[in-house]
C-alpha atoms as a PDB file:
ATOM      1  CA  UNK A   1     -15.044   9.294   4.378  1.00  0.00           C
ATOM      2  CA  UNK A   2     -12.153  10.459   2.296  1.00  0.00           C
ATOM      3  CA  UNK A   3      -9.998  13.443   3.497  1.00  0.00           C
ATOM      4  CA  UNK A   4      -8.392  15.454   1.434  1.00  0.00           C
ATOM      5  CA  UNK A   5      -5.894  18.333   1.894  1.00  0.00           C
ATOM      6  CA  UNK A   6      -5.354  21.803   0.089  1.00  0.00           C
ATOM      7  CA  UNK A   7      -2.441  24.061   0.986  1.00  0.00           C
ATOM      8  CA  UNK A   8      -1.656  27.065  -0.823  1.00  0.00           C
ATOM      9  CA  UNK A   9      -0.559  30.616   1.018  1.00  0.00           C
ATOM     10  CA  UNK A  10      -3.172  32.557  -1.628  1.00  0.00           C
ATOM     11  CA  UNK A  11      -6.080  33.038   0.232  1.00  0.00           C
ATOM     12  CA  UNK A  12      -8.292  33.290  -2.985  1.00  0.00           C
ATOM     13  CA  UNK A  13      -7.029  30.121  -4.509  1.00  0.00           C
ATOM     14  CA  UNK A  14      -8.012  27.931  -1.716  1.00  0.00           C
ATOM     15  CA  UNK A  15     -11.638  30.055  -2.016  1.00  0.00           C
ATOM     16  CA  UNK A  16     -11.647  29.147  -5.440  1.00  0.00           C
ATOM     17  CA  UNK A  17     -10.742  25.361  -4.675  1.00  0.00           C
ATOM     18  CA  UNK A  18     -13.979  25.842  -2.407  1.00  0.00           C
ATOM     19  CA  UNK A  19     -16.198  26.965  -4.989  1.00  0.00           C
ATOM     20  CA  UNK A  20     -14.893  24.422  -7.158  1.00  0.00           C
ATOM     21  CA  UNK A  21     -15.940  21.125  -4.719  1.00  0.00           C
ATOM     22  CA  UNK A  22     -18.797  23.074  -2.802  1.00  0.00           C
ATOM     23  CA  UNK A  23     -21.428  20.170  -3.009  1.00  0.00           C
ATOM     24  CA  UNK A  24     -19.250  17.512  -4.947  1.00  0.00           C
ATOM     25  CA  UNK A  25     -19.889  14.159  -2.829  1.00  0.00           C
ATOM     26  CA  UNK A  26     -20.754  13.773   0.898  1.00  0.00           C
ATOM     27  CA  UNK A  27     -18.415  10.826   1.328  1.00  0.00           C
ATOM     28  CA  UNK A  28     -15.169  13.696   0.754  1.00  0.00           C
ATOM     29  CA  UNK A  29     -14.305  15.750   3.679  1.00  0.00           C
ATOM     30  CA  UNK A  30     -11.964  19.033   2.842  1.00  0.00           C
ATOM     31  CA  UNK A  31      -9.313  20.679   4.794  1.00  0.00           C
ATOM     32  CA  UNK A  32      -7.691  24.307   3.610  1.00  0.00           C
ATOM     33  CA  UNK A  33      -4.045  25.789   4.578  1.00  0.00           C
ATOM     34  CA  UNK A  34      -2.502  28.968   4.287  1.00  0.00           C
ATOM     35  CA  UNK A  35       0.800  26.846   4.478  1.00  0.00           C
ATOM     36  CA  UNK A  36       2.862  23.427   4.267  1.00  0.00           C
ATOM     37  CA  UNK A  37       3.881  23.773   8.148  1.00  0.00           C
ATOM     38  CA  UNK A  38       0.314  23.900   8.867  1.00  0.00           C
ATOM     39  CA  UNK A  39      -0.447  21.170   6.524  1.00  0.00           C
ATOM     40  CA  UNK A  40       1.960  19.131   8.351  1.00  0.00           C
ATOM     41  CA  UNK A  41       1.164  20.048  11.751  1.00  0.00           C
ATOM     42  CA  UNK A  42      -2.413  18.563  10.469  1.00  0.00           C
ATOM     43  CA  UNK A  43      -0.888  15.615   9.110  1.00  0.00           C
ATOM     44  CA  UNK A  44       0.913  14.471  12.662  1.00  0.00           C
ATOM     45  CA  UNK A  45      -2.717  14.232  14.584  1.00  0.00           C
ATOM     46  CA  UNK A  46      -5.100  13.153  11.585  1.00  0.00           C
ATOM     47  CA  UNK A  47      -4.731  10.787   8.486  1.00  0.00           C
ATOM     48  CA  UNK A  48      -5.477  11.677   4.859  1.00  0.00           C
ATOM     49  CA  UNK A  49      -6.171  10.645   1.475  1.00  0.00           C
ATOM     50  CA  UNK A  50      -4.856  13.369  -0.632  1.00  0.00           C
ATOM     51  CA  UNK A  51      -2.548  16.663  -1.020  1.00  0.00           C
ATOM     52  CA  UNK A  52      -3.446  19.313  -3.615  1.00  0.00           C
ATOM     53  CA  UNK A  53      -0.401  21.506  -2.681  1.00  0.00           C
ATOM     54  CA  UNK A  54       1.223  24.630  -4.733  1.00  0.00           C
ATOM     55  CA  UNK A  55       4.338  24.735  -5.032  1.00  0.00           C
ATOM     56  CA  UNK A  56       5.643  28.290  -4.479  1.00  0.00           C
ATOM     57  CA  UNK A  57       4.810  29.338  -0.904  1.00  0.00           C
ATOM     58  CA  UNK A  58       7.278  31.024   1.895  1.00  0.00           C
ATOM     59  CA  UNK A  59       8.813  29.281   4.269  1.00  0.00           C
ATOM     60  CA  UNK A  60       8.470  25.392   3.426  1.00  0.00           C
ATOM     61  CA  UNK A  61       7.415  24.973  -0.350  1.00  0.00           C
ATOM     62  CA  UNK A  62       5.471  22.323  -2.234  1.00  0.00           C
ATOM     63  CA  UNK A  63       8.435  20.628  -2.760  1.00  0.00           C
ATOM     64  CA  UNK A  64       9.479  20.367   0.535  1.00  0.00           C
ATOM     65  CA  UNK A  65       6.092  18.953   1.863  1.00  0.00           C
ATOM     66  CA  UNK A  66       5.909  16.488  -1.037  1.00  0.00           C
ATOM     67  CA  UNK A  67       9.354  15.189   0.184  1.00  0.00           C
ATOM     68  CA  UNK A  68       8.744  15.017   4.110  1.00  0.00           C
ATOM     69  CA  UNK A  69       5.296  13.042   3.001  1.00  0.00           C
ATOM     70  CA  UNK A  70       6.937  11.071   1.187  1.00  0.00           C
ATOM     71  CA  UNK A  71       9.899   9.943   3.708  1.00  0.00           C
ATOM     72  CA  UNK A  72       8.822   6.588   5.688  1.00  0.00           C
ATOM     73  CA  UNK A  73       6.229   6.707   8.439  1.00  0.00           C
ATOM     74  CA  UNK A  74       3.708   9.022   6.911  1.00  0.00           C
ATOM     75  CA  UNK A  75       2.188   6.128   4.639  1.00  0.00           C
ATOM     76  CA  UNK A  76       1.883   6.475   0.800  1.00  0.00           C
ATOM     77  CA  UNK A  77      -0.237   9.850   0.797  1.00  0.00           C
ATOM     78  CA  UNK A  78      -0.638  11.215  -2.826  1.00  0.00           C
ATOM     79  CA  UNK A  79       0.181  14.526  -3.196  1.00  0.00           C
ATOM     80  CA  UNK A  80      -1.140  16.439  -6.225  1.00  0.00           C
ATOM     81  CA  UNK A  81       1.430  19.564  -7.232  1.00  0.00           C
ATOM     82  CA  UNK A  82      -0.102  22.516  -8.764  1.00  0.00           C
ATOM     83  CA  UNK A  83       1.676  25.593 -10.144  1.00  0.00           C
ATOM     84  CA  UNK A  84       1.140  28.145 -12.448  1.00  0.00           C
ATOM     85  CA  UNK A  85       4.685  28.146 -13.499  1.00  0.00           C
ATOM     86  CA  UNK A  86       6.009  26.419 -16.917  1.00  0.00           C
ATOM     87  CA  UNK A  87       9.349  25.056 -15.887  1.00  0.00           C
ATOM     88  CA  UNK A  88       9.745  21.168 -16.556  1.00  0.00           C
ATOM     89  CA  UNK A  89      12.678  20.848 -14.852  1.00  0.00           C
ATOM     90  CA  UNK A  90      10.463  22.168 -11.918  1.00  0.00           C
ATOM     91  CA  UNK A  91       7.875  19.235 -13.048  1.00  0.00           C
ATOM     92  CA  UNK A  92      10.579  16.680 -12.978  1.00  0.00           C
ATOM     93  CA  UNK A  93      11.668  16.966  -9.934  1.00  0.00           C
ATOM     94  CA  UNK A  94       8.113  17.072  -8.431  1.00  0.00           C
ATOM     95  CA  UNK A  95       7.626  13.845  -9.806  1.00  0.00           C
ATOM     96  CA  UNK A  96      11.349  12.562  -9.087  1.00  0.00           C
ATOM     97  CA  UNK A  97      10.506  13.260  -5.546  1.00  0.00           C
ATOM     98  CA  UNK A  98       7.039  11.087  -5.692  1.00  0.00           C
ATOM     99  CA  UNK A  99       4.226  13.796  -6.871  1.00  0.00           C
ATOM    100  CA  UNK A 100       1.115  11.764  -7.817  1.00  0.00           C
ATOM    101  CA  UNK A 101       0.214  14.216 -10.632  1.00  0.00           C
ATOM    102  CA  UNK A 102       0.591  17.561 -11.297  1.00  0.00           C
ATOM    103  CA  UNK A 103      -1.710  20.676 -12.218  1.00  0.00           C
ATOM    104  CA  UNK A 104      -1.319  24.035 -14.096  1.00  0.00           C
ATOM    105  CA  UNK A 105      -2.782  27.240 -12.313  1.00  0.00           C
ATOM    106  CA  UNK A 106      -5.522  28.483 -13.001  1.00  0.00           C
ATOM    107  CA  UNK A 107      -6.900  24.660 -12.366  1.00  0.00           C
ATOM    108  CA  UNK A 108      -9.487  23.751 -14.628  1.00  0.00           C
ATOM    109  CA  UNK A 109     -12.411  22.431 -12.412  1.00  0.00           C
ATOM    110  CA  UNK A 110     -13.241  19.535 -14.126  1.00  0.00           C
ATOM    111  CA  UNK A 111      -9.428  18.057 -14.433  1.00  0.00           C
ATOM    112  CA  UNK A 112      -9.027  18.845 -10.440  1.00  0.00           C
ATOM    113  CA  UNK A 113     -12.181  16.683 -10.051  1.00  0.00           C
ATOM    114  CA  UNK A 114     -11.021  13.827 -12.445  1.00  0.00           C
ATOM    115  CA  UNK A 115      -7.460  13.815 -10.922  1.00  0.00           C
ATOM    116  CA  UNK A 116      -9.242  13.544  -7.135  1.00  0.00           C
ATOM    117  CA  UNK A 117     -11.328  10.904  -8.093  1.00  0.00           C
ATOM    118  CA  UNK A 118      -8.657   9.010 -10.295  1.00  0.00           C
ATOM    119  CA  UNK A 119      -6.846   8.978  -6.778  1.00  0.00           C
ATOM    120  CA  UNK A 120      -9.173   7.991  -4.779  1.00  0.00           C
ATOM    121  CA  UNK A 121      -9.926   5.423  -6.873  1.00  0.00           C
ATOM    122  CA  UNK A 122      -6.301   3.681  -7.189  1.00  0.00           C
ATOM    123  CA  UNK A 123      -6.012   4.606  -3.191  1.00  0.00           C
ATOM    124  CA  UNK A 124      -9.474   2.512  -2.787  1.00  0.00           C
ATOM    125  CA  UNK A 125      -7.384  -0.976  -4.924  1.00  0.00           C
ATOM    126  CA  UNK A 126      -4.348  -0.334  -2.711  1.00  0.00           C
ATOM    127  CA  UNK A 127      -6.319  -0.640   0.596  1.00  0.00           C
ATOM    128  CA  UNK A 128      -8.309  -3.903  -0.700  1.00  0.00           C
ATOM    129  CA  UNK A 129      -4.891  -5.169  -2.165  1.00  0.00           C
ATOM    130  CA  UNK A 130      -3.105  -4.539   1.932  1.00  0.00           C
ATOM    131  CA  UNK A 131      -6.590  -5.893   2.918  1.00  0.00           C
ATOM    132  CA  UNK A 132      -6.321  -9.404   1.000  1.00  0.00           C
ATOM    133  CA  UNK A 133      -2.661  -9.579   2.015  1.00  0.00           C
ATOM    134  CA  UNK A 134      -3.752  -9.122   5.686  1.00  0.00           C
ATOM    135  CA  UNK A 135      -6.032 -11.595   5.357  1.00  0.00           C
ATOM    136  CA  UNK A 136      -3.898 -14.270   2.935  1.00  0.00           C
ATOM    137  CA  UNK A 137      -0.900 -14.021   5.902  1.00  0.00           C
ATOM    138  CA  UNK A 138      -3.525 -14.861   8.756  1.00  0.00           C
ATOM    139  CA  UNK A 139      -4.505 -17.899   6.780  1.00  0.00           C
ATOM    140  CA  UNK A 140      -1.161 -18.609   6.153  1.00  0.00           C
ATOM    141  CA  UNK A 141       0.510 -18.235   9.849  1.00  0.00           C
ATOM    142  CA  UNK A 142      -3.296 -19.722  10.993  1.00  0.00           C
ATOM    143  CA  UNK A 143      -2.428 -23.001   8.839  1.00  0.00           C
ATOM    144  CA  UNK A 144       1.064 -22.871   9.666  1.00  0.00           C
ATOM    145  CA  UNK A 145       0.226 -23.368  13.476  1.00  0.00           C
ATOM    146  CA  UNK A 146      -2.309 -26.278  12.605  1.00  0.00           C
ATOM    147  CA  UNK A 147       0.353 -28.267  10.519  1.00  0.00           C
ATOM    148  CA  UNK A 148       2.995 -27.793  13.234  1.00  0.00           C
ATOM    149  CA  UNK A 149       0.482 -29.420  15.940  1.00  0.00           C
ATOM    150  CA  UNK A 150      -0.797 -32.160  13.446  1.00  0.00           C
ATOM    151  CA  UNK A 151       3.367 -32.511  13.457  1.00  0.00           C
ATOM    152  CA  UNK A 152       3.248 -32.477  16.981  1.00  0.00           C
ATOM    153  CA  UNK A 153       0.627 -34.605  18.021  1.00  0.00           C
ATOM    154  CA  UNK A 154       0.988 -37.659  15.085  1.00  0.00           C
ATOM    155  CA  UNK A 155       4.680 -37.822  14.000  1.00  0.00           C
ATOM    156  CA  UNK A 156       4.313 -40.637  12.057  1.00  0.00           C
ATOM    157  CA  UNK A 157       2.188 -40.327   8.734  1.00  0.00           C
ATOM    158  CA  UNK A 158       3.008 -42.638   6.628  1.00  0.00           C
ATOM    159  CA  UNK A 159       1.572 -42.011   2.591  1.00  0.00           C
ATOM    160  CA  UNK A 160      -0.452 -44.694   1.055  1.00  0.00           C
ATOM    161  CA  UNK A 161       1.157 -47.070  -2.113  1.00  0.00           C
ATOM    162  CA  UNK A 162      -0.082 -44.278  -4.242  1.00  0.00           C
ATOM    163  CA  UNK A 163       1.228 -41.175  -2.603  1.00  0.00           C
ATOM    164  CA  UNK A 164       4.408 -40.158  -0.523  1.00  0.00           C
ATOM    165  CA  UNK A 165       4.312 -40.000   3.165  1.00  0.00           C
ATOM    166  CA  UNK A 166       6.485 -37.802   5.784  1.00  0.00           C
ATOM    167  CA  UNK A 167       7.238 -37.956   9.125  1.00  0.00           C
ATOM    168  CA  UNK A 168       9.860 -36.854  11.668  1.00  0.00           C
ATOM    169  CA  UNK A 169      12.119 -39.002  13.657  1.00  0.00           C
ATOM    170  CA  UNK A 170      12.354 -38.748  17.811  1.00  0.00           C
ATOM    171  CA  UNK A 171      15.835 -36.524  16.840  1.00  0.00           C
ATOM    172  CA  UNK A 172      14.180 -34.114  14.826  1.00  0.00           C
ATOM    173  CA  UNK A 173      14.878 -35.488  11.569  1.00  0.00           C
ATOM    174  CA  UNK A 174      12.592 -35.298   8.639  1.00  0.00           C
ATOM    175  CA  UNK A 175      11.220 -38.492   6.405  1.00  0.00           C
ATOM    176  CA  UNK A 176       9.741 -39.127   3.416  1.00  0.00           C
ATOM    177  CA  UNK A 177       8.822 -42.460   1.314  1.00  0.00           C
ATOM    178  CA  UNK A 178       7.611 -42.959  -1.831  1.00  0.00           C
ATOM    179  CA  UNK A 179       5.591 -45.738  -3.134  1.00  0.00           C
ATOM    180  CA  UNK A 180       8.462 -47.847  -5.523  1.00  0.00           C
ATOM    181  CA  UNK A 181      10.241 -50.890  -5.982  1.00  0.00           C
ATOM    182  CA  UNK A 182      13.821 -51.558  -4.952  1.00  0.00           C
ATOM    183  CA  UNK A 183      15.917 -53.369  -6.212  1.00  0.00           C
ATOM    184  CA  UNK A 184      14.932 -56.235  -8.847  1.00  0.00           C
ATOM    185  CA  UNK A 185      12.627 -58.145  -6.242  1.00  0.00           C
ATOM    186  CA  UNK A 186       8.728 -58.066  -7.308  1.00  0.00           C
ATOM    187  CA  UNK A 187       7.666 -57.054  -3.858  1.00  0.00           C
ATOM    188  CA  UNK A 188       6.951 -53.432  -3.420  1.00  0.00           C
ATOM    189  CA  UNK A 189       9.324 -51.527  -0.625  1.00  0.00           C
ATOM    190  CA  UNK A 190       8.962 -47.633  -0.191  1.00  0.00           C
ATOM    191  CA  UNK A 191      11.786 -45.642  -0.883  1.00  0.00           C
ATOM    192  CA  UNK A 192      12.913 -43.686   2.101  1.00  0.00           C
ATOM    193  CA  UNK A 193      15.044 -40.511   2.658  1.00  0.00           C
ATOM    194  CA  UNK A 194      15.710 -38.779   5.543  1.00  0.00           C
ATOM    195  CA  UNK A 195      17.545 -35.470   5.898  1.00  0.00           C
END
């Protein structure tokens, strides 16, 4: 289930934003507020997906929310910023300060619906892509362990005349040999280093 925020202080917009996804998919769960405080408030107790946020409101503004979401702790949320004004120095900073995208009032339906799902979507590859990591550093530190008790429990593993072995000495030092001839002689000797 994929939860996703609106917060604008016009009653009718957030109606209309209603209308709008009334029906859309069962796997996207909505939330409406009047304001950003209350939006945050939210935000403390319950985890989301997505922000569709205006940006003039009293009190705290789009702005405002879109920076305290984006400080550390509250996890990469995308936050949407929709307003009906035309300033691009406005539209700048919203996306200096992090905005995913942005949205001119009155918001067309069908970009509002693209936009959410073009979210959701990249917010789906992030969580397989923190998944796989997850996973990759388990097998990692899991591996880790088993080498350092193969270490532990055979210290001497000496490579064949075809490969290099390594080893570690009673003081901690670490060995390796080669396979290779030394000096002139005919008779094969490894070549040893230990550091």
């Amino acid at each position: 289930m994929r939860t996703i925020l609106f917060v604008d202080d016009e009653q009718s917009v957030l109606n209309a934003y209603r209308r709008i996804l009334h029906g859309v998919s069962p796997d996207w769960a909505f939330h409406f507020f009047n304001g950003a405080e209350l939006a945050l408030d939210f935000l403390k107790t319950h985890s989301a997906d997505v922000v569709v946020t205006d940006v003039k409101m009293p009190d705290m503004d789009g702005l405002e929310l879109l920076a305290t979401v984006s400080q550390p702790g509250w996890g990469s949320l995308p936050v949407i910023i929709v307003t009906g004004l035309q300033d691009s120095d406005l539209k700048r900073r919203a996306l200096d300060l992090g905005a995913f995208d942005l949205l001119t009032k009155p918001v067309d339906p069908e970009d509002l619906l693209a936009r959410l799902r073009n979210v959701l979507r990249i917010r789906d590859y992030q969580e397989q892509l923190q998944r796989q990591n997850e996973a990759l550093e388990l097998r990692v530190r899991e591996r880790t362990r088993e080498l350092e008790h193969s270490h532990r429990t055979r210290p001497w593993s000496f490579g064949s005349e075809s490969g290099p072995g390594s080893w570690s000495t009673p003081s901690g030092k670490w060995c390796c040999a080669w396979p290779g001839r030394r000096n002139t002689g005919m008779r094969k000797q490894a070549i040893t280093s230990c550091g």
